[in-house]
Protein backbone atom coordinates (compact mmCIF):
# COMPACT_ATOMS: atom_id res chain seq x y z
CA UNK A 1 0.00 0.00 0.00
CA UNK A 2 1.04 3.92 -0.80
CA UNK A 3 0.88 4.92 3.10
CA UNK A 4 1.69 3.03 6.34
CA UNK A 5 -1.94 2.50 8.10
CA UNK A 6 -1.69 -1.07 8.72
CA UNK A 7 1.71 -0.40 10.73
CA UNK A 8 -0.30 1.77 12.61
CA UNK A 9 -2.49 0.01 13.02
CA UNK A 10 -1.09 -2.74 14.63
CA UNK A 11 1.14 -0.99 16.93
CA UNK A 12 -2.07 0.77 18.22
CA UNK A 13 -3.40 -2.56 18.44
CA UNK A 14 -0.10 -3.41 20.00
CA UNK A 15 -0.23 -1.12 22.51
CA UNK A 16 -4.05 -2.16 23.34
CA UNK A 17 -3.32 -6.06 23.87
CA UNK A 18 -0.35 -5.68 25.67
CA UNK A 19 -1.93 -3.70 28.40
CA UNK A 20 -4.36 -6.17 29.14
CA UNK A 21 -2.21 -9.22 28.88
CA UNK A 22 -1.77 -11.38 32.60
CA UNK A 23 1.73 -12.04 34.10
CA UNK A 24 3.77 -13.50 30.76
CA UNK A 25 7.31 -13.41 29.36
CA UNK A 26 7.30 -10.04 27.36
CA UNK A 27 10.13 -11.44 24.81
CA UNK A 28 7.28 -14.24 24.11
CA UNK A 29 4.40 -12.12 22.20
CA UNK A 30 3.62 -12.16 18.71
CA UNK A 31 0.90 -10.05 17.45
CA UNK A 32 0.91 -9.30 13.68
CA UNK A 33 -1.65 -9.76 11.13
CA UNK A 34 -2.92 -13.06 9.75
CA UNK A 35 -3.05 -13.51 5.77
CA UNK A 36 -0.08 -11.57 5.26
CA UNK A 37 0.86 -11.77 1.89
CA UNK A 38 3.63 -10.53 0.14
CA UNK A 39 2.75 -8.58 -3.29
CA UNK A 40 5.41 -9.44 -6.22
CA UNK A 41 5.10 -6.64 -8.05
CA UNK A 42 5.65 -3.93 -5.71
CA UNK A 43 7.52 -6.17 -2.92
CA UNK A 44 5.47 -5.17 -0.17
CA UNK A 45 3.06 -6.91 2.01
CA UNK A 46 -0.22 -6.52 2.23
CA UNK A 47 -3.53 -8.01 4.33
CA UNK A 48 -6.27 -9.25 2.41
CA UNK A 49 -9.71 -9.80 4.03
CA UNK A 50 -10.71 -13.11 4.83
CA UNK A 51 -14.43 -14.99 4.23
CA UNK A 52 -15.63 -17.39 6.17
CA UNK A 53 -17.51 -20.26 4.90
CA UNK A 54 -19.51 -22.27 6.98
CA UNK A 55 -21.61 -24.88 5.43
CA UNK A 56 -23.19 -28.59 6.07
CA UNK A 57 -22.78 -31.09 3.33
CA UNK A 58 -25.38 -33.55 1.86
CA UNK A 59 -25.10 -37.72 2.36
CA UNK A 60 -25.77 -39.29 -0.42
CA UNK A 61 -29.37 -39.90 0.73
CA UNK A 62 -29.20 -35.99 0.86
CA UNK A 63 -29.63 -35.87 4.84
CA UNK A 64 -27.23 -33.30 5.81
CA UNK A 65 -24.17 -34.26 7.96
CA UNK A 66 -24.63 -33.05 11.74
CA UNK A 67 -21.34 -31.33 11.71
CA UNK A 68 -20.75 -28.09 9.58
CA UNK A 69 -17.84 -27.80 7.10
CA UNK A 70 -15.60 -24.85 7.28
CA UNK A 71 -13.23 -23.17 4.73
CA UNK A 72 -12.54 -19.49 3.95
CA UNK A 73 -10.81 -17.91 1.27
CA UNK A 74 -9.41 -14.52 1.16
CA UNK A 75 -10.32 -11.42 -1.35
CA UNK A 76 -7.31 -8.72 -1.91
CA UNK A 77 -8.15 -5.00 -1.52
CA UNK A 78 -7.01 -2.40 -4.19
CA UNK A 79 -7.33 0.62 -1.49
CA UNK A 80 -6.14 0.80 2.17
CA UNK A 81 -9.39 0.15 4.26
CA UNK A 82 -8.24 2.68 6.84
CA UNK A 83 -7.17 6.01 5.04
CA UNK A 84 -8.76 4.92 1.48
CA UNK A 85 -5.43 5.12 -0.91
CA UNK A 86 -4.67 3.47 -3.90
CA UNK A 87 -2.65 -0.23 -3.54
């Protein structure tokens, strides 16, 4: 992205979690994003948004299963959801 909002973003975020954590090793936390991917063409990384899918599949005798089946996929963003630039 053309500005630095998700940086920002997650030291704000950061700054939020850390507060509130219990008694822990300090050197131990990791807080980034998840579905960081890394763009080819301009070398930087970005965050797509994720979908959830949530669904119950059919038996053959079309009963559906009691458990539901979950996948997501992920859409990429040509703007930065926060200030609204260009990607």
């Amino acid at each position: 992205m053309n500005c630095d909002c998700l940086e920002t973003v997650l030291d704000r975020v950061k700054g939020h979690v850390l507060d509130r954590l219990p008694k822990h090793d300090p050197e131990s936390v990791r807080i980034n994003w998840e579905n960081r991917s890394l763009r080819l063409d301009s070398g930087k990384f970005h965050v797509p948004l994720g979908i959830s899918i949530q669904y119950r599949r059919l038996k053959n005798n079309d009963e559906p299963y009691s458990k539901f089946t979950n996948e997501s996929t992920s859409i990429a963003i040509s703007f930065c959801p926060f200030c609204g630039k260009s990607t």
